[in-house]
Protein backbone atom coordinates (compact mmCIF):
# COMPACT_ATOMS: atom_id res chain seq x y z
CA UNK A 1 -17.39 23.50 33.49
CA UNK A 2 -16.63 21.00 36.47
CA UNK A 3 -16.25 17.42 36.19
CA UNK A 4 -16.06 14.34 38.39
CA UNK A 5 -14.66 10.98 37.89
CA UNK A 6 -17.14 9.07 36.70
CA UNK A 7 -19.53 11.38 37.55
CA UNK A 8 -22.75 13.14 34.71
CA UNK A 9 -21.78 16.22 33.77
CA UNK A 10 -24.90 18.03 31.92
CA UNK A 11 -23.89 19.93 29.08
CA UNK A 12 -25.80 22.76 27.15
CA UNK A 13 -23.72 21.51 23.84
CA UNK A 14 -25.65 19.05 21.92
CA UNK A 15 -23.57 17.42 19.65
CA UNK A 16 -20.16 16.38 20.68
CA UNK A 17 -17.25 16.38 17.70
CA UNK A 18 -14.27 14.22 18.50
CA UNK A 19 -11.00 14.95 17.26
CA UNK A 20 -9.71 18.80 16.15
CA UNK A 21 -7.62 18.56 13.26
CA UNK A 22 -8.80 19.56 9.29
CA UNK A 23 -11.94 17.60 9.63
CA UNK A 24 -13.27 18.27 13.24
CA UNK A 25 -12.53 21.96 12.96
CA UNK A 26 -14.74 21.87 9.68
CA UNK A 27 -17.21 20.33 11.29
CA UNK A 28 -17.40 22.98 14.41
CA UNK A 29 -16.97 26.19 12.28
CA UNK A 30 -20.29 24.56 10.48
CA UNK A 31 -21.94 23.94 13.56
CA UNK A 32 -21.15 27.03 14.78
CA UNK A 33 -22.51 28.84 11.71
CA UNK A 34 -25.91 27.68 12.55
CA UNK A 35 -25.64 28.39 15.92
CA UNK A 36 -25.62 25.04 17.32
CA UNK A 37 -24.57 24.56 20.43
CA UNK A 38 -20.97 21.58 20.53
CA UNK A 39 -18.20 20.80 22.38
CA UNK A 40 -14.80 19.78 20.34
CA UNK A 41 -12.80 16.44 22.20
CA UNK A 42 -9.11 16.66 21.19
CA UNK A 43 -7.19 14.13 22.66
CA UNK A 44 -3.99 16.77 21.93
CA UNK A 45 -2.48 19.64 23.61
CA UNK A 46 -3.59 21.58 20.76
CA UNK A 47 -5.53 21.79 17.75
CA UNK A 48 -4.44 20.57 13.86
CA UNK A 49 -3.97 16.82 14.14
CA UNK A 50 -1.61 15.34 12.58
CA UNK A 51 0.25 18.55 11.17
CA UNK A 52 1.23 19.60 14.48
CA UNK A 53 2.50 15.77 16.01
CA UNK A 54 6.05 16.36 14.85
CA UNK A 55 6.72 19.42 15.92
CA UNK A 56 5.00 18.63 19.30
CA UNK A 57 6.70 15.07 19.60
CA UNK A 58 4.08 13.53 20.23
CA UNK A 59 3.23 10.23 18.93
CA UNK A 60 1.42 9.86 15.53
CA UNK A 61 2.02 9.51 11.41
CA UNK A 62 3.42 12.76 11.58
CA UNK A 63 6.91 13.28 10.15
CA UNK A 64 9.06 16.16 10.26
CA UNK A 65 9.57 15.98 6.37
CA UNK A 66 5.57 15.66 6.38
CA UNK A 67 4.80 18.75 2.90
CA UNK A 68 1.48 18.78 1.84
CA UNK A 69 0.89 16.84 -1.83
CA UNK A 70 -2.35 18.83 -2.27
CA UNK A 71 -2.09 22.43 -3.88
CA UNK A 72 -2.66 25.09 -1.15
CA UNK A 73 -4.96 26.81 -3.06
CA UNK A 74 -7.52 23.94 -2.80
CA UNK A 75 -6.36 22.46 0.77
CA UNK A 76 -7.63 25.77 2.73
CA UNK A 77 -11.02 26.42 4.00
CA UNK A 78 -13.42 28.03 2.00
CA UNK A 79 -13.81 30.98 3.90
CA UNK A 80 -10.79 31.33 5.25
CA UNK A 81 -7.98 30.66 2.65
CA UNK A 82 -4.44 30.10 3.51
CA UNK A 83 -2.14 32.55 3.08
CA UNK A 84 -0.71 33.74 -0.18
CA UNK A 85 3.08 33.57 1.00
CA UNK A 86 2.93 30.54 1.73
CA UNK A 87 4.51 27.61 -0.79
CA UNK A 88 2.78 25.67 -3.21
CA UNK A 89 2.78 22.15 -0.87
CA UNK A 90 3.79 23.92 2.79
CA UNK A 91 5.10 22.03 5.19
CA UNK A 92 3.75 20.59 8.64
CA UNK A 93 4.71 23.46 10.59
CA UNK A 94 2.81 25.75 8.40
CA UNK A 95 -0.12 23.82 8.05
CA UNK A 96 -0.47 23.88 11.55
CA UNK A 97 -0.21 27.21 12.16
CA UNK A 98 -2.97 27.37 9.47
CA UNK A 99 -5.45 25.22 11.10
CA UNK A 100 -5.05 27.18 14.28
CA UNK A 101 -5.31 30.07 13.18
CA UNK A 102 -8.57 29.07 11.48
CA UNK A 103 -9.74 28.12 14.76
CA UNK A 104 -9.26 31.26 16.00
CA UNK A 105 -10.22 33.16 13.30
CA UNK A 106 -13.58 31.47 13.75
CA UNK A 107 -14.24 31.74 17.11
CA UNK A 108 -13.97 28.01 17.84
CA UNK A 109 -11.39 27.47 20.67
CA UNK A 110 -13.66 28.45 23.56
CA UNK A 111 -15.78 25.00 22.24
CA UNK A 112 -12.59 23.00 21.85
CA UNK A 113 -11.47 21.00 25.23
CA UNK A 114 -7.77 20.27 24.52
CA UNK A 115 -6.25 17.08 26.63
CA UNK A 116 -9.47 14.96 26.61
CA UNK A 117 -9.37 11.64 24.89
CA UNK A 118 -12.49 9.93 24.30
CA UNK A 119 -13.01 6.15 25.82
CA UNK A 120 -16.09 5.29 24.60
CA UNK A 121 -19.43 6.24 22.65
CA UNK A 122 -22.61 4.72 23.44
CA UNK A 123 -25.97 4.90 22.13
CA UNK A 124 -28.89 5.49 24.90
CA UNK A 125 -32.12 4.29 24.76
CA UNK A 126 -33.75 7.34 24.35
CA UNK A 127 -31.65 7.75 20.79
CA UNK A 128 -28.84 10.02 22.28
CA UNK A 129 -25.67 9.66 22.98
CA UNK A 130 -23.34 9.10 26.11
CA UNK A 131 -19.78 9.78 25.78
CA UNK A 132 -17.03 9.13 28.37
CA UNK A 133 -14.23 11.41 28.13
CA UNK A 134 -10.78 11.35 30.31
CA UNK A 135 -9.53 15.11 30.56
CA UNK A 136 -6.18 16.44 30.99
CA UNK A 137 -5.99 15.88 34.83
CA UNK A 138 -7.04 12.15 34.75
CA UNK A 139 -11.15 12.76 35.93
CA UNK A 140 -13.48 10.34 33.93
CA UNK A 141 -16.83 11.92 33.15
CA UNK A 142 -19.81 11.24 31.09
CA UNK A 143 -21.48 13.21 28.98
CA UNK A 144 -24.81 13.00 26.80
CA UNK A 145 -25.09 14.24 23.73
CA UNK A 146 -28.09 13.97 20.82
CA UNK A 147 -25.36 13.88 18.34
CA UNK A 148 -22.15 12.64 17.56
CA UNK A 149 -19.59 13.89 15.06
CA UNK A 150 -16.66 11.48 14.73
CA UNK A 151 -13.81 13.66 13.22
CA UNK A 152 -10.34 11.99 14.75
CA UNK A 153 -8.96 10.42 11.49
CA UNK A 154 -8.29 6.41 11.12
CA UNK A 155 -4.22 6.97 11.33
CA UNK A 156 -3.90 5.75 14.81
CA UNK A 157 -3.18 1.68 14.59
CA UNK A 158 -0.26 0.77 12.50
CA UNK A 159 -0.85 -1.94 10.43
CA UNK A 160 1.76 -3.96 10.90
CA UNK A 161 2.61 -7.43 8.61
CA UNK A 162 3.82 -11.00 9.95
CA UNK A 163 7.50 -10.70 10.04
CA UNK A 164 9.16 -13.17 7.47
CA UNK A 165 10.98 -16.11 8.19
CA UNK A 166 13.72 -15.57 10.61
CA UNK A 167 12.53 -12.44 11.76
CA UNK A 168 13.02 -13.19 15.57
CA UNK A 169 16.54 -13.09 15.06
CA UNK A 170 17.30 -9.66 13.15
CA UNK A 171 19.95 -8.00 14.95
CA UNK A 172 18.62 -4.39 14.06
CA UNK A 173 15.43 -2.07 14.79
CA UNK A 174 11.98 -2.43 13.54
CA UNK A 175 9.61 0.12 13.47
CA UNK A 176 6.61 1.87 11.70
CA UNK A 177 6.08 4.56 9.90
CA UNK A 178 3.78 5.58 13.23
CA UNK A 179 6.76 5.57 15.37
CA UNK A 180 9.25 7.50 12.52
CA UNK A 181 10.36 10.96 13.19
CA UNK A 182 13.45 12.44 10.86
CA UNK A 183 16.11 10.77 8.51
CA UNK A 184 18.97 12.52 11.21
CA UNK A 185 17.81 9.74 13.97
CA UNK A 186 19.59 7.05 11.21
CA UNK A 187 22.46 8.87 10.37
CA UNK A 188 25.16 6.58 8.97
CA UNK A 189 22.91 3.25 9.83
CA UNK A 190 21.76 1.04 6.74
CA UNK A 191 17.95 1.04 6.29
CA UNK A 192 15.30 -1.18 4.26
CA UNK A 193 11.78 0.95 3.97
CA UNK A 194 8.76 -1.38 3.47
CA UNK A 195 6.15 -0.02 1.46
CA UNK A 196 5.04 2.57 -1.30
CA UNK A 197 2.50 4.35 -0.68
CA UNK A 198 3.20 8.06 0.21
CA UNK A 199 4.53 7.99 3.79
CA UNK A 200 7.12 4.95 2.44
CA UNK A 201 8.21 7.16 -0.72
CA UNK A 202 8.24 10.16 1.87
CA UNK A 203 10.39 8.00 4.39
CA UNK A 204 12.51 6.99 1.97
CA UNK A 205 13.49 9.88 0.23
CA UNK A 206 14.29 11.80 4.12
CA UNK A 207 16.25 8.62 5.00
CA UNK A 208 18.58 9.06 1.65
CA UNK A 209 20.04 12.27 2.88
CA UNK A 210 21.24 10.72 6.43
CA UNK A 211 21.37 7.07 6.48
CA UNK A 212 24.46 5.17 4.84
CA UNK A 213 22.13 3.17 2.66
CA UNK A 214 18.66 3.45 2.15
CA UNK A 215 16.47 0.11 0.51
CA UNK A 216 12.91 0.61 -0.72
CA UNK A 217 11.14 -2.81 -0.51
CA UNK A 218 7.90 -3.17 -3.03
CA UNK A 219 5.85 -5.70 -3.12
CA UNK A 220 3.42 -4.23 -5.71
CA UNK A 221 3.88 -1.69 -8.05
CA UNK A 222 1.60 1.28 -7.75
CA UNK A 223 1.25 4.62 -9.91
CA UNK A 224 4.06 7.30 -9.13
CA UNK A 225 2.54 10.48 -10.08
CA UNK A 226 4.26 14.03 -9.76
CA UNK A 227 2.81 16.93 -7.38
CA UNK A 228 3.46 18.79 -11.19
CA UNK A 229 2.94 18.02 -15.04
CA UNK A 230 3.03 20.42 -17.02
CA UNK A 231 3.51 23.14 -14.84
CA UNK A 232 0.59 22.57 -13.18
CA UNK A 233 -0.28 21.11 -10.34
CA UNK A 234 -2.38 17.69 -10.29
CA UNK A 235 -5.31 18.80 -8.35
CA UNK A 236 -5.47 21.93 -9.84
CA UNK A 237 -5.44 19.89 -13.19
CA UNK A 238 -7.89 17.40 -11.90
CA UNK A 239 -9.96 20.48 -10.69
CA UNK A 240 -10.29 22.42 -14.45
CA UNK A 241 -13.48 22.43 -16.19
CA UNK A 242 -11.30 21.15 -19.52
CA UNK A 243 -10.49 18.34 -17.67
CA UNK A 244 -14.09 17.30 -16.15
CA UNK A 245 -15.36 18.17 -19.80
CA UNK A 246 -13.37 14.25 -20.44
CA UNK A 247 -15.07 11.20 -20.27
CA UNK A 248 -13.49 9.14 -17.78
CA UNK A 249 -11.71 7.03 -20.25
CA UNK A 250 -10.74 10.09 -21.68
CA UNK A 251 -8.98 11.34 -18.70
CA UNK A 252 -7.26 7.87 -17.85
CA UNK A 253 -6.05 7.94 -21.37
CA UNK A 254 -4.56 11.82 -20.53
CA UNK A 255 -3.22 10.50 -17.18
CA UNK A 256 -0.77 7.66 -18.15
CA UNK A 257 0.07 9.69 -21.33
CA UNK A 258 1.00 12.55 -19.22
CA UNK A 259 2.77 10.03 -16.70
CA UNK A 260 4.87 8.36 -19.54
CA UNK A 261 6.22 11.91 -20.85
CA UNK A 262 6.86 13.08 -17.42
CA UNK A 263 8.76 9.50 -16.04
CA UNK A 264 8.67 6.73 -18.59
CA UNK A 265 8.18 3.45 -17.59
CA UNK A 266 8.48 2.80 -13.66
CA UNK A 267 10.17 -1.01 -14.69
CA UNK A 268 13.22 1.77 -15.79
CA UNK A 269 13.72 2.16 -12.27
CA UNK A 270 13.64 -1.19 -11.43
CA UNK A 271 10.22 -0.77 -9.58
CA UNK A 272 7.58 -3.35 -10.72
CA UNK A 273 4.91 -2.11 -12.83
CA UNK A 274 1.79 -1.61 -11.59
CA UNK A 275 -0.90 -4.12 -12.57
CA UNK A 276 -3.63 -2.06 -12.58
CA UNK A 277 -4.84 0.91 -14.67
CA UNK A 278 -4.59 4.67 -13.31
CA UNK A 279 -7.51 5.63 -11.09
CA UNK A 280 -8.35 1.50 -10.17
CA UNK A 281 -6.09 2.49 -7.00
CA UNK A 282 -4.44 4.58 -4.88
CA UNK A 283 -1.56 6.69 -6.75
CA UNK A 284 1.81 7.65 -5.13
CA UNK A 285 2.29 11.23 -4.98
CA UNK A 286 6.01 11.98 -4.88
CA UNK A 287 8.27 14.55 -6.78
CA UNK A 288 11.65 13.11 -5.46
CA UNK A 289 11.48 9.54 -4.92
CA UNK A 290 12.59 8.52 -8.77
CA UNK A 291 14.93 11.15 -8.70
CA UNK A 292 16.76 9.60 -5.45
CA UNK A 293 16.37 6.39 -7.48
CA UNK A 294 18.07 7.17 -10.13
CA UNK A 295 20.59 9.15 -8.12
CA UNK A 296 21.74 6.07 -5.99
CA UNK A 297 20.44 7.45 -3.34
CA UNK A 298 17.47 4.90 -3.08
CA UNK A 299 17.67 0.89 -3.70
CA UNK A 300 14.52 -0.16 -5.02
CA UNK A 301 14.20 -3.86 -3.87
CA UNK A 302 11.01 -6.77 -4.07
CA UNK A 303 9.54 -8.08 -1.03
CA UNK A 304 11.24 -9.16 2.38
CA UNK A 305 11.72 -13.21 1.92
CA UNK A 306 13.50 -13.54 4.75
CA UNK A 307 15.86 -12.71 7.78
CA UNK A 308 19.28 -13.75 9.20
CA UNK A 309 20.79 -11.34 11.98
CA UNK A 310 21.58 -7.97 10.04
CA UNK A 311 20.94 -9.84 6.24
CA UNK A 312 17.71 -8.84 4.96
CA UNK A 313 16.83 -11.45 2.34
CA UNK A 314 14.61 -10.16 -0.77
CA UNK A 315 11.93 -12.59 -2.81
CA UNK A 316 14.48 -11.62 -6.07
CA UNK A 317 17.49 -13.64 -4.41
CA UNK A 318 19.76 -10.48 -3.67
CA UNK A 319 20.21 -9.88 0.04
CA UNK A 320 21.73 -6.43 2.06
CA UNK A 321 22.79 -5.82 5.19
CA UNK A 322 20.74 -3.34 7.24
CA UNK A 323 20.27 -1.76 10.60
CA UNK A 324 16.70 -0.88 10.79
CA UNK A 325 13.38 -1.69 8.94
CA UNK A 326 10.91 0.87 8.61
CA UNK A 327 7.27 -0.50 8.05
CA UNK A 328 5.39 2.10 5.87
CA UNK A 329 2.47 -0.04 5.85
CA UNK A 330 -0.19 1.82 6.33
CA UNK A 331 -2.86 2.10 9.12
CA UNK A 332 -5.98 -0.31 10.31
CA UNK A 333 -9.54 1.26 10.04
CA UNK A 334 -10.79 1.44 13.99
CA UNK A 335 -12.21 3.55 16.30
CA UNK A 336 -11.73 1.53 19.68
CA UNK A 337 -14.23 4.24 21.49
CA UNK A 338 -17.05 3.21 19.34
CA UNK A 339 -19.27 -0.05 20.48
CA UNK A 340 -19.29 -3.27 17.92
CA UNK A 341 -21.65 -3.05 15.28
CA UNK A 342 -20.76 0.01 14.20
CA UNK A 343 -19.75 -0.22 10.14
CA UNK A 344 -16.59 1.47 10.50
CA UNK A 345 -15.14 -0.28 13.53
CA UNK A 346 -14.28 -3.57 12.28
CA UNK A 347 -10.82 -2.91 10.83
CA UNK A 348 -10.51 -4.43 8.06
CA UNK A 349 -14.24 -4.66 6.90
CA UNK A 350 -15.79 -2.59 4.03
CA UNK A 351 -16.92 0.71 5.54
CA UNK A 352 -20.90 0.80 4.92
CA UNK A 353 -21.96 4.68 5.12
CA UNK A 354 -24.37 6.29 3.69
CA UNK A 355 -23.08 9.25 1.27
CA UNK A 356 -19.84 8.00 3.00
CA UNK A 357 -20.76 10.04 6.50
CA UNK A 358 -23.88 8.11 7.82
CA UNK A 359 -24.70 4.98 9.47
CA UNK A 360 -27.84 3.51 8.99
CA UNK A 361 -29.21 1.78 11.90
CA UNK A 362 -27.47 4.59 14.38
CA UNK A 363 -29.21 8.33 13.97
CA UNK A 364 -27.30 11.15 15.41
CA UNK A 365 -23.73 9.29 14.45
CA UNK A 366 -21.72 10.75 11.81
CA UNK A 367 -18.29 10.68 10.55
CA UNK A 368 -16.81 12.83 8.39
CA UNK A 369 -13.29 13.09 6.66
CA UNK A 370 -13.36 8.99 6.21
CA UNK A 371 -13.19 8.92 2.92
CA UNK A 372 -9.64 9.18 0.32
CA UNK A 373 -10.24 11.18 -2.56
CA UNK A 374 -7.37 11.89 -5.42
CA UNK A 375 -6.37 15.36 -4.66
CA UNK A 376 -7.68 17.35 -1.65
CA UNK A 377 -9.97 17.17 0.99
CA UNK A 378 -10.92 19.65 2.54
CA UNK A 379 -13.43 20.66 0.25
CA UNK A 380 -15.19 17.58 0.89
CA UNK A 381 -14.77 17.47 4.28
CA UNK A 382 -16.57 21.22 4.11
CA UNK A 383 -19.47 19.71 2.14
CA UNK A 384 -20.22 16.76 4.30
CA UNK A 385 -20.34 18.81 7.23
CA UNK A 386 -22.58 21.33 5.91
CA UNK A 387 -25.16 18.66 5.40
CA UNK A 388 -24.43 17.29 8.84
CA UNK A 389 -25.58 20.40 10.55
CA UNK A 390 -28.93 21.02 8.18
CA UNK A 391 -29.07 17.68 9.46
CA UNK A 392 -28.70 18.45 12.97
CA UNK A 393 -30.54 21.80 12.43
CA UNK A 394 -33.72 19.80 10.84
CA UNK A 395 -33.02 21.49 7.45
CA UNK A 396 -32.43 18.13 6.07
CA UNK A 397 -33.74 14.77 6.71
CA UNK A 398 -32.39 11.32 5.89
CA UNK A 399 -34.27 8.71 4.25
CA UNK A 400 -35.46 5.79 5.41
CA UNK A 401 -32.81 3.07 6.51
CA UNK A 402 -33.60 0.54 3.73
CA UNK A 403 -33.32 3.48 1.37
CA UNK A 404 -30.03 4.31 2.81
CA UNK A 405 -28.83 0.74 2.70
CA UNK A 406 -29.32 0.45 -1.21
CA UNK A 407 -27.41 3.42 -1.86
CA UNK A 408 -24.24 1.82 0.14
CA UNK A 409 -25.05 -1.28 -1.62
CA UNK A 410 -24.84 0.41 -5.14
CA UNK A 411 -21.65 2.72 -4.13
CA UNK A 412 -19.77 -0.51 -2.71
CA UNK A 413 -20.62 -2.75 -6.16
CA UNK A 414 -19.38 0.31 -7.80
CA UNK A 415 -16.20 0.42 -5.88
CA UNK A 416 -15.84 -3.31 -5.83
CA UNK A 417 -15.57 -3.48 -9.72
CA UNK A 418 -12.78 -0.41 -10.10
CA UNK A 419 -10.72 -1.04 -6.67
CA UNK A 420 -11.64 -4.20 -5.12
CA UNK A 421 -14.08 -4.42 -2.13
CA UNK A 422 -12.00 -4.06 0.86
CA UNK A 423 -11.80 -1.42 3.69
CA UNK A 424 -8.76 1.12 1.70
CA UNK A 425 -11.19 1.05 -1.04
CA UNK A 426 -14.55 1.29 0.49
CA UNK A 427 -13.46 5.26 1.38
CA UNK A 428 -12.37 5.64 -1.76
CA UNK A 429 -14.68 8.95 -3.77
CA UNK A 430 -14.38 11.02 -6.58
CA UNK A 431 -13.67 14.87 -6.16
CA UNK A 432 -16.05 15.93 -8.47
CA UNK A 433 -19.11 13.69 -8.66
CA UNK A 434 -18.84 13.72 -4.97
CA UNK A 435 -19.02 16.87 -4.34
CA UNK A 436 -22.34 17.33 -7.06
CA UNK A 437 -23.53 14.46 -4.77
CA UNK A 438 -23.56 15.94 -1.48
CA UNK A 439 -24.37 19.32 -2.80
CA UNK A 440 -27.95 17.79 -4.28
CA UNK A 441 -29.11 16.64 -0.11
């Protein structure tokens, strides 16, 4: 296929799927199974997202401690499972290899161009779509499309907080989790990690083994959970028909039981408590990061109240001396290709999908994999793209936009009450009603 800077290139393909990691590749192999005609956009040198970033070098929230916390058995594709041999959580590098050989397996690298980033998606006024892609060599093109699959992930602008008082004059390094590669780079240097969520426990934990002192800064307390209780792991738990059989007070009840035996109380540790119930947020998923704790290995430590040169001042009163700070912090919700208006490009605004994948007032735009469920995705990441293609294929039709904009409505009061209405929470689903959902379109 030629192209031309700035130039039309017509395309036999008629949707376009951006990004090729877990998601996009689900997407094409269920294209592909209908026979629809797509092109794959990875901005990458090769396919598996963020799995394959730390090997590669390239920039993203890779890590090159980065395991799986999701149970292989439910984190490969349907049809093509991953390997038996390999562990229980595998690491980055295998997970990669996994997701391209997937690709290959199912015939989808001839539709995949590697080295072109998207710059923007707009909507024609015949309904489709015109896409503007940069490839490898630097040539601009545009491209039309009648559909659009949005597949690149929302882990590409760091969210990164106000620095506290005195933060212009720290003597050390800050940084994000973005920009973090392996604990070896701080060997001997004294580090504060901001955060808990599962890159900061993840962070943390690598830095213990290399740096000369490692500080975990929390500024609220959120549910540590182990990959394992009772010998099993959580998704598989959260995946057994004994455990569905619960009513969902049953299985909070079971959870924090469970979580008590396993850990005790997380104030034990000197981490705050959280102040919310199991399942009203996102959980931490870590098997070493209370062990390092109560090893020495980790300093658990409130919020950042101030700095002074290397003194890192904490909201407590207690103050240490560090080198670096390492936000964990998390990532903003945007997709700077896509034009205002759209309900998942305004950062920090709910997202407003329909079933989680569809907007209302733009047909032939989907997005899939923008959602956070407790355990693993991919299965719902298969499902929604299954429906996308019946709905490319005509097999399926969507209702009518009002229709669609009561169902958000209802899904985001729903959300509001257990999480909170805010963008983190708006993609928050439910493995199993979830999947029942998308399986009745």
């Amino acid at each position: 296929m030629s192209t031309s800077r700035a130039g039309v290139v017509p395309v036999a393909a008629e949707v376009c799927v951006i990004g090729a990691g877990l998601s996009g590749l689900a997407a094409a192999h269920a294209l592909a199974a209908r026979g629809i005609g797509f092109v794959c956009l990875e901005r990458s040198a090769d396919v598996g997202g963020i799995w394959r970033r730390p090997g590669a070098g390239e920039p993203g929230p890779g890590y090159q401690s980065l395991h799986l916390n999701t149970a292989r058995q439910l984190t490969g594709y349907a049809d093509f499972p991953m390997p038996e041999d390999l562990p229980l959580y595998p690491g980055h590098r295998d997970v990669a290899a996994y997701l391209r050989s997937f690709a290959q397996w199912a015939g989808l690298l001839p539709h995949i161009e590697l080295g072109t980033e998207v710059l923007s998606v707009r909507r024609e006024a015949d309904g489709g779509w015109k896409v503007t892609c940069r490839d490898a060599r630097g040539a601009v093109a545009e491209r039309r499309f009648r559909h659009v699959v949005v597949a690149s992930g929302h882990h590409s602008e760091p969210a990164v907080p106000e620095l506290p008082p005195g933060g212009d004059t720290f003597a050390g390094t800050i940084l994000h989790s973005m920009d973090y590669r392996d604990g070896s780079d701080f060997a001997g240097r004294r580090v504060v990690v901001v955060g808990m969520g599962a890159s900061g426990v993840d962070i943390a934990t690598d830095l213990s083994r290399h740096a000369a002192r490692t500080v975990l800064s929390v500024r609220r307390g959120l549910h540590v959970v182990p990959k394992q209780l009772f010998g099993m792991s959580v998704d598989l738990i959260a995946d057994a028909p004994w455990f569905h059989a619960m009513s969902f007070a049953e299985r909070r009840k079971f959870v924090e039981q469970a979580l008590f035996v396993a850990r005790g109380r997380l104030s034990d540790y000197g981490l705050p408590e959280p102040d919310h119930p199991v399942f009203s947020s996102a959980v931490t998923i870590s098997d070493e990061i209370l062990s390092r704790i109560r090893h020495g290995a980790v300093l658990p430590k409130p919020a950042i109240a101030s700095l002074d040169g290397h003194e890192v001042r904490f909201t407590d009163g207690t103050s240490v001396e560090a080198d670096a700070i390492v936000h964990c912090t998390g990532f903003r919700m945007t997709f700077p290709f896509l034009p205002a208006g759209v309900p998942t490009a305004g950062g920090e605004a709910a997202v407003e999908l329909y079933r989680r994948v569809v907007a209302p007032a733009l047909p032939g735009l989907y997005f899939v994999g923008l959602i956070r469920p407790v355990g693993s995705i991919t299965r719902l990441v298969e499902a929604q793209c299954r429906w996308v293609a019946r709905l490319v294929d005509g097999d399926a039709a969507l209702p009518a936009a009002d229709v669609m904009r009561k169902e958000i409505e209802a899904y985001l009061s729903g959300i509001e009450e257990r999480y909170g209405r805010t963008a983190g929470a708006s993609i928050q689903v439910d493995v199993g009603s979830y999947l029942r959902e998308l399986a009745e379109l």
